[in-house]
C-alpha atoms as a PDB file:
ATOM      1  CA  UNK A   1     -87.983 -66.041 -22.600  1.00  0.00           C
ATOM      2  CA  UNK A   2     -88.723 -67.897 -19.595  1.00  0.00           C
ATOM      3  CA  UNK A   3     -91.644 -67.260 -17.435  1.00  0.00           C
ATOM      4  CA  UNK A   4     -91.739 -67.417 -13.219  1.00  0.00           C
ATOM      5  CA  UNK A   5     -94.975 -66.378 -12.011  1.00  0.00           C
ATOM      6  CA  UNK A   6     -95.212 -64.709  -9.032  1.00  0.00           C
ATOM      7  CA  UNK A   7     -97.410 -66.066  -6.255  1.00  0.00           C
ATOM      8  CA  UNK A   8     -97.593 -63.055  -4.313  1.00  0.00           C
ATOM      9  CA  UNK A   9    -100.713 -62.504  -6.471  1.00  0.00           C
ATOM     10  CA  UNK A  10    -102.406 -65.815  -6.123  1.00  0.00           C
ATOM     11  CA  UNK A  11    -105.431 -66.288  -4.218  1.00  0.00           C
ATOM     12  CA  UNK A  12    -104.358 -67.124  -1.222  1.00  0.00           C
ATOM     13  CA  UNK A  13    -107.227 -68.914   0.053  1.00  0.00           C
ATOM     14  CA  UNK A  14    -106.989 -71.467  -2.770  1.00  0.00           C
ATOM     15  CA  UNK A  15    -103.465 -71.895  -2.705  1.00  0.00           C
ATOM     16  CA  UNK A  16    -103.365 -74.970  -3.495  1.00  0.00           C
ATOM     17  CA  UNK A  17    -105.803 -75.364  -6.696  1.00  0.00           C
ATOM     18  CA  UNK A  18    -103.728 -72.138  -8.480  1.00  0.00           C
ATOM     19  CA  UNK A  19    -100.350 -74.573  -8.019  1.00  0.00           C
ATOM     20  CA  UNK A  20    -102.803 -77.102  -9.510  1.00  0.00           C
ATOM     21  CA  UNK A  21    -103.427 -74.787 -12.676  1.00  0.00           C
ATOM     22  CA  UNK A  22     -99.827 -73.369 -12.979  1.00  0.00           C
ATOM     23  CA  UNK A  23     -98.835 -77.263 -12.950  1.00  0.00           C
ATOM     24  CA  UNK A  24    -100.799 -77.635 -16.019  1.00  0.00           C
ATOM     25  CA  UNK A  25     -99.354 -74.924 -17.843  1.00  0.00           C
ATOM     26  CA  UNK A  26     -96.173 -74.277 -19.327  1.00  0.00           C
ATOM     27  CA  UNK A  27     -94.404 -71.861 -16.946  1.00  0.00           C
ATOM     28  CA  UNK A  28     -90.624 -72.326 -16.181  1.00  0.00           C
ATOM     29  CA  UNK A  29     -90.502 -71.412 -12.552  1.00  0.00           C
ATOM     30  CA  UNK A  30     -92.921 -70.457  -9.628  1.00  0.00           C
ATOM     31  CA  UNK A  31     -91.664 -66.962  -7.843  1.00  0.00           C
ATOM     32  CA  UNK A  32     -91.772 -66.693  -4.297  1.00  0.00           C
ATOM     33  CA  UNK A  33     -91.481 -63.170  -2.634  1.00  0.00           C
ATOM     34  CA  UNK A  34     -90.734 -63.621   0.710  1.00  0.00           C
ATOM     35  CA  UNK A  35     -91.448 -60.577   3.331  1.00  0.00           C
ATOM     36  CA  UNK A  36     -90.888 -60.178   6.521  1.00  0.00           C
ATOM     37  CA  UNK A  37     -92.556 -56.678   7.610  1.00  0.00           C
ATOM     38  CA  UNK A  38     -89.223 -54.852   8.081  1.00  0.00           C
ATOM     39  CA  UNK A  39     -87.489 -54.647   4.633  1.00  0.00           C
ATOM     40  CA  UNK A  40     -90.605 -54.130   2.983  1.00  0.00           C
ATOM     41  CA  UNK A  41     -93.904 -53.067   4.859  1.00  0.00           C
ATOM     42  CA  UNK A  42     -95.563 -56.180   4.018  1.00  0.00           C
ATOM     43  CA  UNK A  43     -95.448 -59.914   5.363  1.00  0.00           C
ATOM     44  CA  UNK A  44     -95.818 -62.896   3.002  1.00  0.00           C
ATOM     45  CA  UNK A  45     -95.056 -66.816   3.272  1.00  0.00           C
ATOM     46  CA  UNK A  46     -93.350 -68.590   6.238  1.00  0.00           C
ATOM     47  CA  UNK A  47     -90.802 -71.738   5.781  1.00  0.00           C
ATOM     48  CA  UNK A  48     -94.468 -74.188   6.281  1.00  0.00           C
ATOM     49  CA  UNK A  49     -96.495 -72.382   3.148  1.00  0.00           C
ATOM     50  CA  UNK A  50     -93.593 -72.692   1.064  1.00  0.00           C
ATOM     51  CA  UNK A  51     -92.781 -76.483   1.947  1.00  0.00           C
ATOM     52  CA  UNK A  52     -96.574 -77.074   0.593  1.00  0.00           C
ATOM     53  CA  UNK A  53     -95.823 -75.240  -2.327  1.00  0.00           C
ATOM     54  CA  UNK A  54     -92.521 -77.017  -3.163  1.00  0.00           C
ATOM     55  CA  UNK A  55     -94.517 -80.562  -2.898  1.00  0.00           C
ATOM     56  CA  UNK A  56     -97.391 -79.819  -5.155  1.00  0.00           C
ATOM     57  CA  UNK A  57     -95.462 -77.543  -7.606  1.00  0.00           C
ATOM     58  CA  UNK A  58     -94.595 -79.573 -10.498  1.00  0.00           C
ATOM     59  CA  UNK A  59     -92.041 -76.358 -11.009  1.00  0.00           C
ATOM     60  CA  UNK A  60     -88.628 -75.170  -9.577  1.00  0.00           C
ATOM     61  CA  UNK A  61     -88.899 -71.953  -7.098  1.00  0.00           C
ATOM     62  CA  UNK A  62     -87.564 -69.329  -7.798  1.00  0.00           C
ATOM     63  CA  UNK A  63     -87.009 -67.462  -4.012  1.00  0.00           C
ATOM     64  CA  UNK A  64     -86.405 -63.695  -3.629  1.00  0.00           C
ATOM     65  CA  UNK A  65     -85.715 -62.782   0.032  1.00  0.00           C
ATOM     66  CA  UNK A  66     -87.192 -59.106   0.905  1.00  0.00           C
ATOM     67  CA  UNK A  67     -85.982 -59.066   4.450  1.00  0.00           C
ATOM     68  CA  UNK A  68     -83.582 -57.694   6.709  1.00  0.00           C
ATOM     69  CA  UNK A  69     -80.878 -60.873   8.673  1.00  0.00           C
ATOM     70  CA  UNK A  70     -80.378 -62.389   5.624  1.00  0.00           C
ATOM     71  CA  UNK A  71     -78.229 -64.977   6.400  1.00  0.00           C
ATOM     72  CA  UNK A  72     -81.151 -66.298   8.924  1.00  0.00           C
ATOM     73  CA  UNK A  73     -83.868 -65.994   6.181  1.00  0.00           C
ATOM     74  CA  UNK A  74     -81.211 -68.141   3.767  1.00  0.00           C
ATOM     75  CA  UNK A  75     -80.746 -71.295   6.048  1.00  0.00           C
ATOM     76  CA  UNK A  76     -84.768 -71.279   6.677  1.00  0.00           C
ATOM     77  CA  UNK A  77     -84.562 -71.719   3.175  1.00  0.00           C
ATOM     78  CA  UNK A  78     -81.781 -73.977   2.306  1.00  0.00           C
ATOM     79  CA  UNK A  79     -83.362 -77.683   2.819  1.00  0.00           C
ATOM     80  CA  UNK A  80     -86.751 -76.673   0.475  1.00  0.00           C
ATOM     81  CA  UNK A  81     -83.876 -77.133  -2.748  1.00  0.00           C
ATOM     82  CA  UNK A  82     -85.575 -74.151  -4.948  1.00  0.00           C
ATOM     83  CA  UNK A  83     -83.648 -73.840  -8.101  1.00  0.00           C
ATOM     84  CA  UNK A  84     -82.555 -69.768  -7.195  1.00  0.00           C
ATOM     85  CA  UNK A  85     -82.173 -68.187  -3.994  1.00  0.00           C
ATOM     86  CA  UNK A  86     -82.343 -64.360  -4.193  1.00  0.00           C
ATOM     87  CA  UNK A  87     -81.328 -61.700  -2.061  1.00  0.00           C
ATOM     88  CA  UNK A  88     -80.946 -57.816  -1.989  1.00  0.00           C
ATOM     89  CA  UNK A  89     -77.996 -56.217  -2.374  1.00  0.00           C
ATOM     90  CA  UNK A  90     -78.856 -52.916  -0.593  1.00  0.00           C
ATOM     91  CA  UNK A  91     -79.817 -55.113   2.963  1.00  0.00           C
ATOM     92  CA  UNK A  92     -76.385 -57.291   2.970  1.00  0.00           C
ATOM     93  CA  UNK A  93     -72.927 -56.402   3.921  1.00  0.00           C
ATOM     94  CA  UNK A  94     -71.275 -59.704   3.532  1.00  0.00           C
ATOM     95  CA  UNK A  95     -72.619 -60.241  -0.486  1.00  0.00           C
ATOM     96  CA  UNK A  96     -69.739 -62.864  -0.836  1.00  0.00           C
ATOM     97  CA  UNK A  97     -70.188 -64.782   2.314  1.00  0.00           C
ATOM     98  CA  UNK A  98     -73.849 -65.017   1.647  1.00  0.00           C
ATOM     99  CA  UNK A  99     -73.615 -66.257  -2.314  1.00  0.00           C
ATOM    100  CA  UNK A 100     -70.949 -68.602  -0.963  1.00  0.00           C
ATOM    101  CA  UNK A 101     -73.408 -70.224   1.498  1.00  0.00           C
ATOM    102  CA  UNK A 102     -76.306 -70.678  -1.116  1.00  0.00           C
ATOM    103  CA  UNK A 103     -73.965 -71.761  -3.690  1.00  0.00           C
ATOM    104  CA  UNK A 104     -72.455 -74.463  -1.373  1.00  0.00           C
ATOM    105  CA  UNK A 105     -75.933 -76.132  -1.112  1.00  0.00           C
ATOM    106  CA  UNK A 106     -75.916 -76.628  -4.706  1.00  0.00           C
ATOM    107  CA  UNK A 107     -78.974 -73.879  -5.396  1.00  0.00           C
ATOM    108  CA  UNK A 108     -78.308 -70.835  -7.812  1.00  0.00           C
ATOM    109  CA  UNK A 109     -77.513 -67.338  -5.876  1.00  0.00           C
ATOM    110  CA  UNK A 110     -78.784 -64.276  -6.937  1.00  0.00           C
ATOM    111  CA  UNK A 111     -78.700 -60.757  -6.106  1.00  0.00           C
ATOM    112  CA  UNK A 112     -81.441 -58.205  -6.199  1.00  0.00           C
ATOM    113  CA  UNK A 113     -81.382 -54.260  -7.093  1.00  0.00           C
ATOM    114  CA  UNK A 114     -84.663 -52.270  -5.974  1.00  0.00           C
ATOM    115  CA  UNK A 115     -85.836 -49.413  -8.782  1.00  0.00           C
ATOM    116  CA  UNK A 116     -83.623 -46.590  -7.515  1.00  0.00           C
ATOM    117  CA  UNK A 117     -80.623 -48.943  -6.945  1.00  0.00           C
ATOM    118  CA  UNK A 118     -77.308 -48.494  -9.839  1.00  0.00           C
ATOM    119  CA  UNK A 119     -76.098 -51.220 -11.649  1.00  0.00           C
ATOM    120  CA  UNK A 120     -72.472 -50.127 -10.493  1.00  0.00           C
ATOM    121  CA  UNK A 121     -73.161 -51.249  -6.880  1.00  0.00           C
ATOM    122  CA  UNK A 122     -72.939 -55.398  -8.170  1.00  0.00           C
ATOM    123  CA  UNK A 123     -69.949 -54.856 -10.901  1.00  0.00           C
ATOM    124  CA  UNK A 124     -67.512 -56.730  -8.131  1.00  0.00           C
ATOM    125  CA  UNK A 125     -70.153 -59.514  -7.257  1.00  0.00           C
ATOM    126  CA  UNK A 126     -71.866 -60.025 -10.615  1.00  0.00           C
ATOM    127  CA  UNK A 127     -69.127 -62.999 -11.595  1.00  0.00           C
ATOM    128  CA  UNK A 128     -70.239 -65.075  -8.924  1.00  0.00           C
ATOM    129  CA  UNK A 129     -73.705 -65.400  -9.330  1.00  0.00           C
ATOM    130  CA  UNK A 130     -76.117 -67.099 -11.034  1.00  0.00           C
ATOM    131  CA  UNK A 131     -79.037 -64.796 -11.293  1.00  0.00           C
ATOM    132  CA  UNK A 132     -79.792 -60.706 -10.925  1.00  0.00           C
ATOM    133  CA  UNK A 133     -83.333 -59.483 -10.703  1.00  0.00           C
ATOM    134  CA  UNK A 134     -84.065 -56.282 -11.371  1.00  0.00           C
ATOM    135  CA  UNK A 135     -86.948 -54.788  -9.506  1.00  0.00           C
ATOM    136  CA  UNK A 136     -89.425 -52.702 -11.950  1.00  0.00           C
ATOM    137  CA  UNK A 137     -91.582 -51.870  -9.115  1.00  0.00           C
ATOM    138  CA  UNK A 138     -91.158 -50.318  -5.619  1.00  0.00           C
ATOM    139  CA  UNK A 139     -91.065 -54.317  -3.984  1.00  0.00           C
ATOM    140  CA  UNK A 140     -93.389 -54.715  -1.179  1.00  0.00           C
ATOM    141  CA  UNK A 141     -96.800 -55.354  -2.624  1.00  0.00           C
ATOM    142  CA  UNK A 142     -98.262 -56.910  -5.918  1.00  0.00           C
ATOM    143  CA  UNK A 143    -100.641 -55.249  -8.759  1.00  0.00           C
ATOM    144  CA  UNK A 144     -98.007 -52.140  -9.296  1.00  0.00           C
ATOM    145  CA  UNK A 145     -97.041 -50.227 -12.432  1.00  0.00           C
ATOM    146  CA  UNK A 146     -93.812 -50.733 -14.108  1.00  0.00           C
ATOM    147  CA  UNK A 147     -91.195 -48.294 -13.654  1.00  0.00           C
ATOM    148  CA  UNK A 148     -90.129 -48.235 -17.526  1.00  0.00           C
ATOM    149  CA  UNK A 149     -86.370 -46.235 -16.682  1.00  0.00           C
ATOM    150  CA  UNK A 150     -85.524 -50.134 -15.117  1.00  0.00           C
ATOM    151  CA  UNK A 151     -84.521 -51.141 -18.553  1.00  0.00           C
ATOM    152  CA  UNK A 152     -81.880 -48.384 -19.040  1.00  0.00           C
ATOM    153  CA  UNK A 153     -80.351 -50.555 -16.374  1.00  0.00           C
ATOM    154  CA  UNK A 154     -80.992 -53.867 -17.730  1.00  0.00           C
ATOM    155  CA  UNK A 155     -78.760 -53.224 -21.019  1.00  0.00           C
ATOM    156  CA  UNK A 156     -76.212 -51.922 -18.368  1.00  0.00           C
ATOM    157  CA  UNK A 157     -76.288 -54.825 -16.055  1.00  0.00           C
ATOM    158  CA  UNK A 158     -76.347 -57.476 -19.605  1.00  0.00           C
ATOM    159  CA  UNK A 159     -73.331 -55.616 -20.605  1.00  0.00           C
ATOM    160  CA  UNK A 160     -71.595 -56.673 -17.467  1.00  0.00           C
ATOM    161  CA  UNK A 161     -73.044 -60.257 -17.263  1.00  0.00           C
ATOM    162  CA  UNK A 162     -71.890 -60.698 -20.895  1.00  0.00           C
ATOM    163  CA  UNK A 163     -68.552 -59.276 -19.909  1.00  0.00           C
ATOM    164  CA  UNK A 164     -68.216 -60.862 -17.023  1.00  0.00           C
ATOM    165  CA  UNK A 165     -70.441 -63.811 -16.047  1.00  0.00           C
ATOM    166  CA  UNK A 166     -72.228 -65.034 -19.723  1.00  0.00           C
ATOM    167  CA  UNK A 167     -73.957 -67.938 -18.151  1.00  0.00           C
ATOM    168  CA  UNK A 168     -75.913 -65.747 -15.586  1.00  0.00           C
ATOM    169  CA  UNK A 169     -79.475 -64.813 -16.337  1.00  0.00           C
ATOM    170  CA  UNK A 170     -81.269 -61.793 -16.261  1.00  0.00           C
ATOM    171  CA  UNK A 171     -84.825 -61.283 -14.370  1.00  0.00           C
ATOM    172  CA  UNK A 172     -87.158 -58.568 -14.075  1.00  0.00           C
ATOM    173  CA  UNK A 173     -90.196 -58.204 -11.855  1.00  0.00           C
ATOM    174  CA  UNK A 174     -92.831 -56.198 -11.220  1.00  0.00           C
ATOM    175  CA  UNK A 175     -95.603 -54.537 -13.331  1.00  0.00           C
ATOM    176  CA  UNK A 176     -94.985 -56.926 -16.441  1.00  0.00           C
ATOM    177  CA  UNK A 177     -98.026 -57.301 -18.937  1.00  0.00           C
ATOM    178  CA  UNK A 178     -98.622 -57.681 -22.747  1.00  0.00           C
ATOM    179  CA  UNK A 179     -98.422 -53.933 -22.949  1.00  0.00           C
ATOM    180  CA  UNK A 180     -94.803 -53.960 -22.015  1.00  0.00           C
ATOM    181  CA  UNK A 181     -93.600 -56.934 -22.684  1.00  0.00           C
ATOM    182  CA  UNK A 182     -91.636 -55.938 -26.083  1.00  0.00           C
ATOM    183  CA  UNK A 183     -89.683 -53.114 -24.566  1.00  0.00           C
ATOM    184  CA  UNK A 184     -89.096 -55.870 -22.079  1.00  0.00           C
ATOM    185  CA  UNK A 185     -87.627 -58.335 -24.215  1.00  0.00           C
ATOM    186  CA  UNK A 186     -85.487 -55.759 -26.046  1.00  0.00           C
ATOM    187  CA  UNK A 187     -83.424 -55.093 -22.814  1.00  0.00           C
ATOM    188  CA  UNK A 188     -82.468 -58.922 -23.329  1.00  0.00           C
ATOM    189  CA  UNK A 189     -84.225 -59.844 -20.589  1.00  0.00           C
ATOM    190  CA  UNK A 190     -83.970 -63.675 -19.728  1.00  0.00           C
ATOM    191  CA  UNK A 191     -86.734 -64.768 -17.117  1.00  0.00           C
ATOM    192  CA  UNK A 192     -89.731 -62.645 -16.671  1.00  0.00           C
ATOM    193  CA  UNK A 193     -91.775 -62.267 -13.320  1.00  0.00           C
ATOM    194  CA  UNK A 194     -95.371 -61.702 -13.673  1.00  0.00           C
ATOM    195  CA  UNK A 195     -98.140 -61.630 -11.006  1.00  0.00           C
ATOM    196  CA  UNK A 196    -101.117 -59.892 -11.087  1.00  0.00           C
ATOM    197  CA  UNK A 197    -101.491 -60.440 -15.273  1.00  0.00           C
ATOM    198  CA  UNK A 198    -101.524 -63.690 -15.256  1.00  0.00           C
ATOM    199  CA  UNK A 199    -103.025 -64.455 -12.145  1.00  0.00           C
ATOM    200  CA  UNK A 200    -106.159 -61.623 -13.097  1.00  0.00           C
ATOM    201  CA  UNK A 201    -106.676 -63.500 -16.523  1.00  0.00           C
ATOM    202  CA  UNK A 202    -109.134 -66.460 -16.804  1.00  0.00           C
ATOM    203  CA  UNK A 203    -106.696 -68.583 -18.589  1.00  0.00           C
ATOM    204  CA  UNK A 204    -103.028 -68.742 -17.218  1.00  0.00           C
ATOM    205  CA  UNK A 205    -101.690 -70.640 -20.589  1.00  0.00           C
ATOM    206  CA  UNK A 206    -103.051 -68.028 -22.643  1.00  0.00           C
ATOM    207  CA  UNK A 207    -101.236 -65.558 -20.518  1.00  0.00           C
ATOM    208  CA  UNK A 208     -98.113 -66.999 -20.505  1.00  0.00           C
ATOM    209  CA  UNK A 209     -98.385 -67.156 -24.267  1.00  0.00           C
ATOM    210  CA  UNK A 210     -99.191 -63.283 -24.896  1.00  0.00           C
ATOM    211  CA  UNK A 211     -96.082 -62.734 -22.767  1.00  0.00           C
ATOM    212  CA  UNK A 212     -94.158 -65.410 -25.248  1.00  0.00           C
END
């Protein structure tokens, strides 16, 4: 199981010396919710906090757009190089156009569902992309409890990337902690997104290894 994360939870004012201890740990990716006030009532990073992040992090990013005008929030995004680009299914019309454009900039597309979204509203994209993350919280704001009904979806949604798509992973993010970790992994769940555990605990290895 891989491990992303998610900076939303990081103390902001000392940005730079939590990239410093995720560097020395063995996470696979850093997660980077971007907001913009309008999709979700919240506002995270601009294009200049996550440029500093992508030269110190010794890790790929992982980027999940929360915003409304995708395709503007995308090409912001496109020269930074993080190793997925992620954006919502329920905010864009033009899925295809959009994967098409990440994807032709040589960085993995994926497609987000929100808690309440089904898993039959990607079955005609889910061949062409390289990622879906499953929201297990409401997204907007860090520190939230895990909606546990999420994983009925996630066997539905591995069931269609095994299908359909077999090299496309499966994330999940929001509320994820060594309490519910198992049931996580038994929905086959390929990179986890956790925040507020690992950033809350004193030792950031030895979180990432409960999780493991």
């Amino acid at each position: 199981m891989l491990i992303a994360p998610s900076m939303l939870s990081a103390d902001f004012g000392k940005l730079s010396e939590e990239i410093d201890k995720l560097n020395n740990t063995d996470c696979n990716y850093l997660h980077i919710d971007i907001m913009d006030g309008y999709f979700v009532p919240n506002m995270t990073f601009g294009k200049g906090i996550v440029e500093s992040i992508a030269k110190q992090s010794k890790k790929p990013l992982d980027i999940h757009l929360m915003v409304k005008n995708t395709e503007f929030f995308i090409n912001m995004f496109l020269d930074i190089k993080p190793e997925f680009l992620s954006i919502h299914i329920e905010e864009e019309i033009h899925i295809n156009r959009m994967i098409n454009l990440i994807q032709s900039h040589n960085i993995k597309a994926g497609i987000v569902l929100n808690p309440h979204t089904p898993p039959q509203s990607i079955e005609y994209i889910i061949e062409y992309v390289d990622l879906v993350l499953l929201m297990s919280v409401n997204p907007g704001f860090g520190g939230q409890s895990f909606i546990p009904n999420v994983l009925q979806k996630a066997y539905i949604v591995k069931k269609m990337i095994n299908d359909k798509n077999p090299n496309c992973l499966l994330e999940i993010d929001g509320g994820i902690n060594n309490k519910n970790i198992n049931i996580v992994k038994k929905a086959f769940i390929d990179i986890v997104v956790s925040g507020n555990y690992i950033f809350s605990s004193k030792n950031y290895q030895k979180a990432i290894d409960s999780l493991r």
